[in-house]
Protein backbone atom coordinates (compact mmCIF):
# COMPACT_ATOMS: atom_id res chain seq x y z
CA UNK A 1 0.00 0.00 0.00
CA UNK A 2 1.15 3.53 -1.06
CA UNK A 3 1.33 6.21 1.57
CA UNK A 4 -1.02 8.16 -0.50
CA UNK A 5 -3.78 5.88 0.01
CA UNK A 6 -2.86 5.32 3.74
CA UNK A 7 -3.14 8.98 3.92
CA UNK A 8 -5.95 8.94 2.24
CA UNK A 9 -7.73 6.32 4.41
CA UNK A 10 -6.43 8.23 7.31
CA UNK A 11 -8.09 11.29 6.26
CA UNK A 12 -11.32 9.97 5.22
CA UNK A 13 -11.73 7.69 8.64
CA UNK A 14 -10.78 11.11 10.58
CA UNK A 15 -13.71 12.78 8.68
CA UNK A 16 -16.22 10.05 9.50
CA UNK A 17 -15.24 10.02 13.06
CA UNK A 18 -15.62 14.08 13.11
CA UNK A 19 -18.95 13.94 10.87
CA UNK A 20 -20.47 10.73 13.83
CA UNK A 21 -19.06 13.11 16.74
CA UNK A 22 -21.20 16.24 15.43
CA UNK A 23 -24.29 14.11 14.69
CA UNK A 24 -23.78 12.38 18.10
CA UNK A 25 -23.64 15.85 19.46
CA UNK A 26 -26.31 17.25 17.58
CA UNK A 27 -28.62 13.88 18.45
CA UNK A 28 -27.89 15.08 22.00
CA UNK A 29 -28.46 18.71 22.44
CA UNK A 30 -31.36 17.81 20.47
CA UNK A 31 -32.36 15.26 23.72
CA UNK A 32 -31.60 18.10 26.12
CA UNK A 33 -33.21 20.14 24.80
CA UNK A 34 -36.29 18.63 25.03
CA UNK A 35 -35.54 17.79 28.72
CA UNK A 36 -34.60 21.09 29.50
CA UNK A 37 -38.37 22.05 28.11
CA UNK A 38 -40.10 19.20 30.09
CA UNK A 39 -38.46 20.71 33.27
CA UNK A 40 -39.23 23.96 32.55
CA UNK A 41 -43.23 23.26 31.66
CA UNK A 42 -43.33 21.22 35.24
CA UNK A 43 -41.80 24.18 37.21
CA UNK A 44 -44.17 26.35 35.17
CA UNK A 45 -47.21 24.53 35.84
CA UNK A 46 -46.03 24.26 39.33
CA UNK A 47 -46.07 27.71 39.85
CA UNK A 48 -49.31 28.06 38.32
CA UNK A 49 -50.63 25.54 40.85
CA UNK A 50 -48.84 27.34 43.67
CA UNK A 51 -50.31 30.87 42.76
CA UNK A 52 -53.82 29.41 42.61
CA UNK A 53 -53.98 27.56 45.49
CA UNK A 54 -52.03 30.62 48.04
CA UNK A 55 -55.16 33.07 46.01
CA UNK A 56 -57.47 30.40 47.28
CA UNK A 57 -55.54 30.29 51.05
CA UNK A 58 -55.80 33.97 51.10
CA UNK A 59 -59.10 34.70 50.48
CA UNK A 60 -59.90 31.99 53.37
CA UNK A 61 -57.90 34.11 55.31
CA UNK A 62 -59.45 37.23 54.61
CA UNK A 63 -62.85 35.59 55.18
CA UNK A 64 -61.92 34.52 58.28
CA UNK A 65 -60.92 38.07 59.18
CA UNK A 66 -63.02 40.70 57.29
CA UNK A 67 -66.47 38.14 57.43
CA UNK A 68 -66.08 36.21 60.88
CA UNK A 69 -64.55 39.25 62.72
CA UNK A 70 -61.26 36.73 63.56
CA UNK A 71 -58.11 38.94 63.97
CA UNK A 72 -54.90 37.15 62.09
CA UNK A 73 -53.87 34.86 64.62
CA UNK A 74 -56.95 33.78 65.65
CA UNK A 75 -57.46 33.13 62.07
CA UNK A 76 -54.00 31.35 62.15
CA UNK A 77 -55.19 29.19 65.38
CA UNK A 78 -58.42 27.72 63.62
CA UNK A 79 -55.62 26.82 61.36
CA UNK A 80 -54.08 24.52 63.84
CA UNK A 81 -51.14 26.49 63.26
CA UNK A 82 -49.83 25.04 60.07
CA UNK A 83 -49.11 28.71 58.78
CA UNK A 84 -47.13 31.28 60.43
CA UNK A 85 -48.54 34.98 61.25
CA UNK A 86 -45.64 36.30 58.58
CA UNK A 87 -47.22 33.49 56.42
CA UNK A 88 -51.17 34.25 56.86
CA UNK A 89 -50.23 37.70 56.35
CA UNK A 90 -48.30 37.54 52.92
CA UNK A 91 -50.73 35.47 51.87
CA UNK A 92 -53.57 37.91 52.49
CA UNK A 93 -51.82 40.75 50.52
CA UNK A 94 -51.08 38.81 48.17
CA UNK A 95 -55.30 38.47 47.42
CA UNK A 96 -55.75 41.89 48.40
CA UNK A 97 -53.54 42.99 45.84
CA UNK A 98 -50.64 44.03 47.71
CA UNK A 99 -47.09 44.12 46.65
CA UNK A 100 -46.31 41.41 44.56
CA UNK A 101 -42.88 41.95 45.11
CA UNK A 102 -43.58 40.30 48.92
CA UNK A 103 -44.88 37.19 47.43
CA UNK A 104 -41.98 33.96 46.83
CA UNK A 105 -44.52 33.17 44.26
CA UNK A 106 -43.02 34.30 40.79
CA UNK A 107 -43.35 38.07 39.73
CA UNK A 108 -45.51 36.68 36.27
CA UNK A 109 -47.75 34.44 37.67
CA UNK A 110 -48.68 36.43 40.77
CA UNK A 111 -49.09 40.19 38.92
CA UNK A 112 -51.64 38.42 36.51
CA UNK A 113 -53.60 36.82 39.34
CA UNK A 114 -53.51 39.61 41.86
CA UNK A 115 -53.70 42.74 39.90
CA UNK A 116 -57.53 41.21 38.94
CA UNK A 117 -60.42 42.43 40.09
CA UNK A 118 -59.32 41.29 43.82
CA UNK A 119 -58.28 44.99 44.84
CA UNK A 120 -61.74 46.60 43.43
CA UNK A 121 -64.01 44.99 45.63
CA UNK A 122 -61.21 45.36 48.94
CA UNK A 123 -63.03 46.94 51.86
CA UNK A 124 -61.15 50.99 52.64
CA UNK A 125 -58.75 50.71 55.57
């Protein structure tokens, strides 16, 4: 065999081990990619399901307080204590359409949920 055709060979099995390596790369990022969306859409939907149910916690709260005449840690009490005061009351301003900002729920799910009607019907202070 010549050393032109063993560089030849050479050359063409370097290029067919570079060509698999940047479709094996390619296959991947591809795989990660849709991994990296899967995760996101579950951390998205969890934060949807998080906003929801602290609107729905907060507006018991507020019942409890504004309808039943409970002050906040009463209101915490009938809750066996499973929320903190600081907890009970983020979670009201957060339905009466405080600052978002004090929520640990995300900025973009929160502002859409609590800048709603919630604050319109909110009893003067």
């Amino acid at each position: 065999m010549s050393q032109q055709t063993i560089r030849q060979q050479a050359r063409a099995a370097a290029r067919d081990m570079a060509q698999r390596r940047r479709r094996e790369r390619a296959e991947r990022d591809r795989r990660l990619e849709d991994l990296a969306v899967l995760v996101l859409t579950a951390i998205g939907e969890r934060d949807v399901a998080v906003a929801a149910a602290e609107q729905r916690a907060g507006a018991a709260l507020r019942e409890m307080i504004e309808v039943e005449g409970l002050n906040l840690s009463e209101a915490v009490a009938w809750c066996d204590e499973r929320v903190s005061l600081r907890e009970a009351t983020r979670l009201r301003r957060l339905v009466e359409g405080g600052d978002p900002a004090s929520s640990d729920a995300p900025a973009a799910v929160t502002s859409g949920d609590a800048s709603g009607d919630a604050g319109a019907a909110q009893a003067p202070r």
